[in-house]
N, C-alpha and C. Protein backbone atom coordinates (compact mmCIF):
# COMPACT_ATOMS: atom_id res chain seq x y z
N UNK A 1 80.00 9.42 -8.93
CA UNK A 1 79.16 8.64 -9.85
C UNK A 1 77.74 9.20 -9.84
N UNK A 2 77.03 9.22 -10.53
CA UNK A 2 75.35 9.98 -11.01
C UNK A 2 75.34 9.06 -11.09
N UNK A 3 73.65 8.98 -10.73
CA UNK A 3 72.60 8.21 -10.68
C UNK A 3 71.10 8.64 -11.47
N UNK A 4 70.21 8.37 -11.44
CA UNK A 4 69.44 8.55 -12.37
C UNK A 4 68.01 7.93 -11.73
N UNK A 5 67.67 8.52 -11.19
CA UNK A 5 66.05 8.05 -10.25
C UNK A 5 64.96 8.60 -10.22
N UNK A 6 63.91 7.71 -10.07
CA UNK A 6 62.42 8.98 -9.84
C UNK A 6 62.34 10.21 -9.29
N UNK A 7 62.49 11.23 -9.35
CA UNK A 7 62.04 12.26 -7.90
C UNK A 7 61.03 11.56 -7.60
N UNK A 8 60.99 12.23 -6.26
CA UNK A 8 60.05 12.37 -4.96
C UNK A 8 59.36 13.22 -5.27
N UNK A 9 58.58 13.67 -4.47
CA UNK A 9 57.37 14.91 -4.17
C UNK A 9 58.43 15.66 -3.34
N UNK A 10 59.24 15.12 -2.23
CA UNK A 10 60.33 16.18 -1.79
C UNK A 10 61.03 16.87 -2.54
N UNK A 11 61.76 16.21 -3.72
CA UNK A 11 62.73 16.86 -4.55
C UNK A 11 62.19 18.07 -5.39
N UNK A 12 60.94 18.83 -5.43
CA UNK A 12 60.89 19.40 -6.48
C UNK A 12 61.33 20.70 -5.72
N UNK A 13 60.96 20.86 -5.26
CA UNK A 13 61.97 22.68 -4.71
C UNK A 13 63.24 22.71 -5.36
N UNK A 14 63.93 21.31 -4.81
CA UNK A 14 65.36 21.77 -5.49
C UNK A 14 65.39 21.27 -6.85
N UNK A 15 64.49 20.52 -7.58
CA UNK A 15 64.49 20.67 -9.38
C UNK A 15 64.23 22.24 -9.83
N UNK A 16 62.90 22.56 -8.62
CA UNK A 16 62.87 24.12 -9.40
C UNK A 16 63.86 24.92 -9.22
N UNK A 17 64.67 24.96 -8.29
CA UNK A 17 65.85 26.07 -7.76
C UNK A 17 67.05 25.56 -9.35
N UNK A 18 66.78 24.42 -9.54
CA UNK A 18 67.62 24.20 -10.93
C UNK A 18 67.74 24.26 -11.92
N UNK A 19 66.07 24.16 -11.85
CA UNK A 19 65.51 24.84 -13.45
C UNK A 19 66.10 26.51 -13.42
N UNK A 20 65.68 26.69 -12.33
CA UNK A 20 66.12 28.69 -12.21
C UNK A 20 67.39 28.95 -12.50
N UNK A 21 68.11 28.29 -12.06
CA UNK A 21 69.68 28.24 -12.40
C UNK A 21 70.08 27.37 -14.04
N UNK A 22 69.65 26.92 -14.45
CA UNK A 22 70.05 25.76 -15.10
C UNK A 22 69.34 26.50 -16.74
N UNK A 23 68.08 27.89 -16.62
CA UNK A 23 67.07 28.12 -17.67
C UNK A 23 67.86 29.66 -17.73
N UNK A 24 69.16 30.05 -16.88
CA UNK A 24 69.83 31.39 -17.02
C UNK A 24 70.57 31.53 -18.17
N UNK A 25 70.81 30.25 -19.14
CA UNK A 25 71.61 30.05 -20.40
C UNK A 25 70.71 30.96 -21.27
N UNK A 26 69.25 30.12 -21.69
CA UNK A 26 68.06 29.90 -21.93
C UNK A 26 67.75 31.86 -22.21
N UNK A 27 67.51 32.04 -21.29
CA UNK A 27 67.37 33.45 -20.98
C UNK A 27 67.98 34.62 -21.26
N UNK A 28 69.47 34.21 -21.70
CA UNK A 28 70.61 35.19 -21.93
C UNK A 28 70.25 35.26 -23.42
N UNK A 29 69.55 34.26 -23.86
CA UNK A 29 69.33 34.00 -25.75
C UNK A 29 68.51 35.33 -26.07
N UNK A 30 67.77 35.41 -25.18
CA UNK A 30 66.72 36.81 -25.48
C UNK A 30 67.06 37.97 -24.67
N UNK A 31 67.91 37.76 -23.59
CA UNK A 31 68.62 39.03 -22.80
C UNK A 31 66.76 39.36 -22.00
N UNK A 32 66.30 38.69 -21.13
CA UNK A 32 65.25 38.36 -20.69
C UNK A 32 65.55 37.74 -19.86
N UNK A 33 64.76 37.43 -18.20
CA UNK A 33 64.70 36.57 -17.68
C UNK A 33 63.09 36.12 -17.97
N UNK A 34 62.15 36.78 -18.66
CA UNK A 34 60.83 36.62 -18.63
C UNK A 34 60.79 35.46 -19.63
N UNK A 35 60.81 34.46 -19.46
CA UNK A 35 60.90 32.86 -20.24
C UNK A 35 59.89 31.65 -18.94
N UNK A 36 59.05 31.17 -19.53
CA UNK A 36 58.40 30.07 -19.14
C UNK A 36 59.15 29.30 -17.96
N UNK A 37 59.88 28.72 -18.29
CA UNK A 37 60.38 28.02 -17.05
C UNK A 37 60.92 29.11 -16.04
N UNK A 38 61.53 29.55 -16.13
CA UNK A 38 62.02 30.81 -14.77
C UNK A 38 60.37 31.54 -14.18
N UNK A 39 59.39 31.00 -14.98
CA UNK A 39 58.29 31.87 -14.25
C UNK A 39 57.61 30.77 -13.29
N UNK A 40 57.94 29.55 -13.76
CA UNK A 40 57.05 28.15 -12.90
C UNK A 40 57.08 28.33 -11.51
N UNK A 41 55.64 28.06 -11.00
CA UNK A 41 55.78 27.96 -9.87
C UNK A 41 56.25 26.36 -9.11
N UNK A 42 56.03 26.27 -8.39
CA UNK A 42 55.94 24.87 -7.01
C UNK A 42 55.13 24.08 -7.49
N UNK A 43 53.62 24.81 -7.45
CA UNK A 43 52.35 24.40 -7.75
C UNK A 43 52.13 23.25 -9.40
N UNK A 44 52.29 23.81 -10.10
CA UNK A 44 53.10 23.78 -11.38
C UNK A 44 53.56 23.02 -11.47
N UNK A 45 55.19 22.78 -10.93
CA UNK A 45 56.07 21.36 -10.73
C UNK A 45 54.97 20.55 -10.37
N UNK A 46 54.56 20.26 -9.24
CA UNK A 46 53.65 19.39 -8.46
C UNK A 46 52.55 18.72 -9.42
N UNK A 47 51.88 19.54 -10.05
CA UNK A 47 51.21 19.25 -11.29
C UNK A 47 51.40 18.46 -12.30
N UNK A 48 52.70 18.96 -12.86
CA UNK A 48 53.40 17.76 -13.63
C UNK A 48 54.08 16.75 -12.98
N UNK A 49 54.05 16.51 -11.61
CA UNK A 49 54.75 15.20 -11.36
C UNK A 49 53.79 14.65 -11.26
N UNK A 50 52.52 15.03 -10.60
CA UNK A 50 50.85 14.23 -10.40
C UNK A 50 50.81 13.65 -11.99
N UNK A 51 51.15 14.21 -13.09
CA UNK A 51 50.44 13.89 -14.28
C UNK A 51 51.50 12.98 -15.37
N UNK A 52 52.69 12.69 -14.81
CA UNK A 52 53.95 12.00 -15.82
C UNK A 52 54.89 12.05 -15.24
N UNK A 53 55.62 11.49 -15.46
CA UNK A 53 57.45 10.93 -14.73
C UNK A 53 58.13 12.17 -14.53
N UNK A 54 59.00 12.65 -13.46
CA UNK A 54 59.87 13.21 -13.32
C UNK A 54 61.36 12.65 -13.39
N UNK A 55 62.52 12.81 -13.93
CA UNK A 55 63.44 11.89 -13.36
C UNK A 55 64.14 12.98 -13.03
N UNK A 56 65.01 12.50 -12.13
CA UNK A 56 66.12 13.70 -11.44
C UNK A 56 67.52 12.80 -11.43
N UNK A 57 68.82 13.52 -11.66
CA UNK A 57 70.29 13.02 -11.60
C UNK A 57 70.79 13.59 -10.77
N UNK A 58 71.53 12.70 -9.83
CA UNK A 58 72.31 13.54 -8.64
C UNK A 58 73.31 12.39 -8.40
N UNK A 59 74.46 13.14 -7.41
CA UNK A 59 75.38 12.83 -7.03
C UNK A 59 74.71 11.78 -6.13
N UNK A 60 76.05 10.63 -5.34
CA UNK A 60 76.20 10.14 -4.17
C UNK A 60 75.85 10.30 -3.28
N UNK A 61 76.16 11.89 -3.04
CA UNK A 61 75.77 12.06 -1.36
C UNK A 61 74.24 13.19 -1.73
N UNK A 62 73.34 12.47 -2.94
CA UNK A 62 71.87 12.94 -3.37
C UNK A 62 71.85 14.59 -3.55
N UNK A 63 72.71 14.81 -4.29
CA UNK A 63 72.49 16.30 -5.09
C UNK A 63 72.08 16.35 -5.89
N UNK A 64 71.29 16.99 -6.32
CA UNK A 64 70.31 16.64 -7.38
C UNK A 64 70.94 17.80 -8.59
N UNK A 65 71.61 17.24 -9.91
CA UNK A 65 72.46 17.88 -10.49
C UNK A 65 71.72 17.91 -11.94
N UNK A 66 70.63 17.23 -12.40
CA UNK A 66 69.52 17.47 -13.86
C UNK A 66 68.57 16.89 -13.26
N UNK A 67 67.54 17.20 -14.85
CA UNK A 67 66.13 16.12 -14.67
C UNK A 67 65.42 16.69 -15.73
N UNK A 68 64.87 16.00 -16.27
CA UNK A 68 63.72 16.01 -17.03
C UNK A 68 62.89 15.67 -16.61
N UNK A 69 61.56 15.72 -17.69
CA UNK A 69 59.89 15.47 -17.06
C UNK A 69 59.39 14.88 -18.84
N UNK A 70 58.39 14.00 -18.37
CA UNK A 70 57.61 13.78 -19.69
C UNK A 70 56.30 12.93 -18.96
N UNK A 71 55.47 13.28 -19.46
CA UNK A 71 53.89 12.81 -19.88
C UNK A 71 53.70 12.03 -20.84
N UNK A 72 52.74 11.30 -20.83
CA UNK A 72 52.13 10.22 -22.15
C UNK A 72 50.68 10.80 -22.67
N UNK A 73 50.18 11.17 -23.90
CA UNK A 73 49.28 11.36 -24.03
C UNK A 73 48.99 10.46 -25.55
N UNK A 74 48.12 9.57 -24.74
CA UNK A 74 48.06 8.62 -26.55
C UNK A 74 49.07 7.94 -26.83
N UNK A 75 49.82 8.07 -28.06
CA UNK A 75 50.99 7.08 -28.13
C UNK A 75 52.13 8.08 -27.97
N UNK A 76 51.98 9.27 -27.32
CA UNK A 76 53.21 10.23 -27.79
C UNK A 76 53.68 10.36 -26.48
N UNK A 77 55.23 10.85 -25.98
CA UNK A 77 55.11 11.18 -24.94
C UNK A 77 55.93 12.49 -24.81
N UNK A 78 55.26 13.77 -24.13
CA UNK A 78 55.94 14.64 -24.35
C UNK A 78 56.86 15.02 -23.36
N UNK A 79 58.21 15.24 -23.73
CA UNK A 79 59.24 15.26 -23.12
C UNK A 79 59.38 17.13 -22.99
N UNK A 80 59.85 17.77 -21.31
CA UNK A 80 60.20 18.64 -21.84
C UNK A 80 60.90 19.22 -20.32
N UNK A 81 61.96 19.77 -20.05
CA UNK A 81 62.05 20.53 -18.96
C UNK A 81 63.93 19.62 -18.96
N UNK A 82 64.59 19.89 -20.18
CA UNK A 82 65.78 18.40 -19.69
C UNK A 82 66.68 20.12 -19.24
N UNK A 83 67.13 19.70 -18.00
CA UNK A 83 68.14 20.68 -17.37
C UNK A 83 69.50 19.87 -16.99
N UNK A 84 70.33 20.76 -17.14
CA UNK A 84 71.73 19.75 -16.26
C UNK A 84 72.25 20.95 -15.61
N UNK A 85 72.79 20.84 -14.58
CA UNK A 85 73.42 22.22 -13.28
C UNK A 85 74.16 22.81 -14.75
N UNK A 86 74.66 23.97 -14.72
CA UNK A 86 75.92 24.64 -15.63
C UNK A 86 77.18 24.10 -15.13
N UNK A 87 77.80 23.83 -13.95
CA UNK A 87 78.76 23.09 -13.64
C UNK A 87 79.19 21.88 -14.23
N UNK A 88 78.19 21.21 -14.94
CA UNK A 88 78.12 19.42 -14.78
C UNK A 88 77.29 19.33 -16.71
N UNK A 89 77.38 20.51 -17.49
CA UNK A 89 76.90 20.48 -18.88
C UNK A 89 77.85 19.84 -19.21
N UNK A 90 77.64 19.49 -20.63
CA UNK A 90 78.70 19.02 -22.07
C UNK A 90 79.61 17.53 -21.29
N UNK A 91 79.07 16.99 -20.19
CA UNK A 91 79.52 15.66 -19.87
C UNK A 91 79.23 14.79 -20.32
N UNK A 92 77.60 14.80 -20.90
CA UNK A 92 76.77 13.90 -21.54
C UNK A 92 75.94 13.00 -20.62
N UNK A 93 75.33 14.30 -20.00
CA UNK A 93 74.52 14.20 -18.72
C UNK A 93 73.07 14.12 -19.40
N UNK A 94 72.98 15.36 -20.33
CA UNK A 94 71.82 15.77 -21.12
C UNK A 94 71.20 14.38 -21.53
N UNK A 95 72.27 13.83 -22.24
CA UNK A 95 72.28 12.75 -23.14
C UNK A 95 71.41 11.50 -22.28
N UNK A 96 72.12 11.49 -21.41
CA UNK A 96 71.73 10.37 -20.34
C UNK A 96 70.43 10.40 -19.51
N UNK A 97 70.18 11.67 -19.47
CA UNK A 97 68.80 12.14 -18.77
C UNK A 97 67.78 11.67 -20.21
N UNK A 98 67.58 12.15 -21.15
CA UNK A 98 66.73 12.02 -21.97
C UNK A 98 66.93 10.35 -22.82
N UNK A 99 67.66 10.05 -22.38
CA UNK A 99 67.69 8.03 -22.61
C UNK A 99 66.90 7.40 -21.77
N UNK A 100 66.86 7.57 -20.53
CA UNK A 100 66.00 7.36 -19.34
C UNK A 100 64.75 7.36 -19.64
N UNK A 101 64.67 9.05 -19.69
CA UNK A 101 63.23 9.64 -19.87
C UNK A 101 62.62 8.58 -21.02
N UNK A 102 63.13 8.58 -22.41
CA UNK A 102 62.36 7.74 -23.48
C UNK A 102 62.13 6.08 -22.98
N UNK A 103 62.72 5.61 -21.63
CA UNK A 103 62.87 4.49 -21.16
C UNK A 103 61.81 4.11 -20.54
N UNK A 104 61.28 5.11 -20.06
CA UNK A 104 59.75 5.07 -19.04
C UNK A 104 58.69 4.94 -20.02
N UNK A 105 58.53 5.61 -21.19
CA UNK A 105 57.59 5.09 -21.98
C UNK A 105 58.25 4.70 -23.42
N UNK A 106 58.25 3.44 -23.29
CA UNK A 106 58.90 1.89 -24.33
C UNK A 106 57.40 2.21 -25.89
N UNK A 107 58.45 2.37 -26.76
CA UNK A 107 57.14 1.88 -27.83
C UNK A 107 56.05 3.49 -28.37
N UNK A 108 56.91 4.39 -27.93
CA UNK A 108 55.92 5.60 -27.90
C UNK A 108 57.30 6.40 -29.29
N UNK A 109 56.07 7.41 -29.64
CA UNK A 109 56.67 8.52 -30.38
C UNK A 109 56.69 9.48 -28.95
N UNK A 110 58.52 10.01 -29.21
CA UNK A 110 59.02 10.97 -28.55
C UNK A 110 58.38 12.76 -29.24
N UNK A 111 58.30 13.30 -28.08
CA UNK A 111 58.10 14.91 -29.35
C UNK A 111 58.80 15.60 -28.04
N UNK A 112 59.53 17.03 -28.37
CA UNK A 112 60.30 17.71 -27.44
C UNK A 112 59.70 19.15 -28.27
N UNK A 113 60.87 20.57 -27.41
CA UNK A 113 60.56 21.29 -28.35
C UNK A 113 61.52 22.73 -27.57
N UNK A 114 62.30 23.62 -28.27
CA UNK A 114 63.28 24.27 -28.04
C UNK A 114 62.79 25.60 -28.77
N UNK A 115 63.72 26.55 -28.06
CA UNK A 115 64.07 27.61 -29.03
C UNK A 115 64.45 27.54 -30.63
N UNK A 116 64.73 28.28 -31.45
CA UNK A 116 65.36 28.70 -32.56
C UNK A 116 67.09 28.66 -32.05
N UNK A 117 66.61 29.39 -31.20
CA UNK A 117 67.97 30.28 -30.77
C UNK A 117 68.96 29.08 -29.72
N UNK A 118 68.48 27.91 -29.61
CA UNK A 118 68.70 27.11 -28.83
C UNK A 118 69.55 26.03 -29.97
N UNK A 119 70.61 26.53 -30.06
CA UNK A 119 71.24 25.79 -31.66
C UNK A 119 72.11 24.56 -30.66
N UNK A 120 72.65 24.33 -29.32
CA UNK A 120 73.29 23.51 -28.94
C UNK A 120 72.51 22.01 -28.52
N UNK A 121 70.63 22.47 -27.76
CA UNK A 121 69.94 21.58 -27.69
C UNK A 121 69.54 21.45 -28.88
N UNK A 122 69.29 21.57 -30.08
CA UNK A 122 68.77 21.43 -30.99
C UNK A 122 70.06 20.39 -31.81
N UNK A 123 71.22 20.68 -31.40
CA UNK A 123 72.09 19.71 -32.09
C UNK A 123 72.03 18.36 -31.52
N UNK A 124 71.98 18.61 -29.93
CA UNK A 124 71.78 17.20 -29.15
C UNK A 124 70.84 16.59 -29.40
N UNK A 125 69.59 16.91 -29.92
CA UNK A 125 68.39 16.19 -29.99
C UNK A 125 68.50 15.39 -31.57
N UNK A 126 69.56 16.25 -32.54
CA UNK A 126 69.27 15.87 -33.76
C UNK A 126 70.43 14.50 -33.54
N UNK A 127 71.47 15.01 -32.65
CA UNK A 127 72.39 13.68 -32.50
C UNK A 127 71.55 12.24 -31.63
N UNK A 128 70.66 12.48 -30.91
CA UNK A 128 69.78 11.41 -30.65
C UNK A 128 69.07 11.03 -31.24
N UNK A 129 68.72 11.63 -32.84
CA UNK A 129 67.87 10.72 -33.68
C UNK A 129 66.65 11.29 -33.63
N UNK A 130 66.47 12.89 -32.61
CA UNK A 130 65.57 13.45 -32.96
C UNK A 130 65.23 14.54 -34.34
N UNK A 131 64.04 14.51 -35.43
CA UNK A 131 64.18 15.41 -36.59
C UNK A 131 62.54 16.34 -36.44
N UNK A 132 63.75 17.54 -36.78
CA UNK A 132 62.48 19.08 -36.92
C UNK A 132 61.08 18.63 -37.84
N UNK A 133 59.89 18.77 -36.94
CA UNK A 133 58.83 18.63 -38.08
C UNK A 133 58.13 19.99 -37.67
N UNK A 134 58.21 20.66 -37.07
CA UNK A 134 57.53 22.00 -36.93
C UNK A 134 58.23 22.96 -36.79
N UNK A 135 57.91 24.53 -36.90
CA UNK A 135 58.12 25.72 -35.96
C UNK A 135 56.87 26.85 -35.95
N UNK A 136 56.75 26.96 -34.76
CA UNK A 136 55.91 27.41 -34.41
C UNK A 136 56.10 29.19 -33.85
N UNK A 137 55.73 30.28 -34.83
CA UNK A 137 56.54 31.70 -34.58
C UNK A 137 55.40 31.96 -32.86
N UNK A 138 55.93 32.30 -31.67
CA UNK A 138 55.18 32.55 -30.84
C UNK A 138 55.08 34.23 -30.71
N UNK A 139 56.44 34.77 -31.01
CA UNK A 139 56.11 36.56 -31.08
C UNK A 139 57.19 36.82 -31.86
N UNK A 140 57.97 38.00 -32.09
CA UNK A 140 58.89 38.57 -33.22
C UNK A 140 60.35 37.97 -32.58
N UNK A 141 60.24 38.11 -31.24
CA UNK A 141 61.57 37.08 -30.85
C UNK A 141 61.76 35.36 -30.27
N UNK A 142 60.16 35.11 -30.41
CA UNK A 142 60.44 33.97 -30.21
C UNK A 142 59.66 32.94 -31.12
N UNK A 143 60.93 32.15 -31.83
CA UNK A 143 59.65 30.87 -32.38
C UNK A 143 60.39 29.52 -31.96
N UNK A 144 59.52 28.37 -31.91
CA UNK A 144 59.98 27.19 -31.14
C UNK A 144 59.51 26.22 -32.27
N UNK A 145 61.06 25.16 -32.15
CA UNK A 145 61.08 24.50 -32.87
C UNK A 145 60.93 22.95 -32.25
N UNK A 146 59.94 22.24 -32.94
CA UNK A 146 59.05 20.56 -32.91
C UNK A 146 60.15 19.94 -33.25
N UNK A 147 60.45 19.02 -32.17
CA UNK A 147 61.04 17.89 -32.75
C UNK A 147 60.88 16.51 -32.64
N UNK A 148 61.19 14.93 -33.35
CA UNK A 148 60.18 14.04 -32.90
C UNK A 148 60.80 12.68 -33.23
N UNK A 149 60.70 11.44 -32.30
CA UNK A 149 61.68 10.64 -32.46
C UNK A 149 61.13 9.27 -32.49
């Protein structure tokens, strides 16, 4: 059975060891490991947990198997970092992590934001009722697409 709880300040080593594992999909899109999240440090994590919710999903015996992160700024809250292990995808883990996440801040506009090339999160977000209002070209292989709920 998963669970669905705050991280700790302990847990982020192993959110980042998951992001690293969990952002190797992510990465194969551009045949790159040089992508934002695979470059985060500790420091970094720590930063964003000081500044907005972390939530982490883990097993029973506390394996920590997803998590997302989101901040509030104003009425918006930006959601971004939703990972699930590759073992434990397409369960509707994703799904469940980012229900949570919009749970911590009640009454807010959601905004997220993905690859192009990211056509499977981009379907999940549109099946949660999230819709494209931006894209933003960042270089010749990468542009990222706004989404907002």
């Amino acid at each position: 059975m998963m669970q669905i709880s705050r991280a700790e300040k302990q847990d982020l080593e192993e959110i980042l060891k998951l992001q690293y594992l969990a952002y190797q999909s992510e990465a194969a899109l551009f045949g790159t490991n040089d992508i934002p999240p695979l470059k985060q440090t500790i420091e970094e994590v720590q930063e964003e947990y000081n500044n907005g919710i972390i939530l982490k999903m883990h097993t029973d015996d506390n394996v920590i198997v997803g998590s997302v992160r989101a901040r509030k700024e104003e009425d918006t809250a930006y959601i971004g970092k939703l990972m699930v292990h590759p073992d434990y995808q397409c369960c509707g883990y994703g799904s469940k992590l980012l229900s949570e996440i919009e749970k911590s801040f009640p009454d807010s506009r959601y905004e997220l934001f993905t690859s192009t090339r990211s056509i499977n999160n981009i379907r999940l977000y549109k099946k949660l009722g999230y819709k494209e209002f931006e894209e933003k070209k960042i270089d010749d292989e990468l542009v990222f697409v706004y989404l907002e709920k």
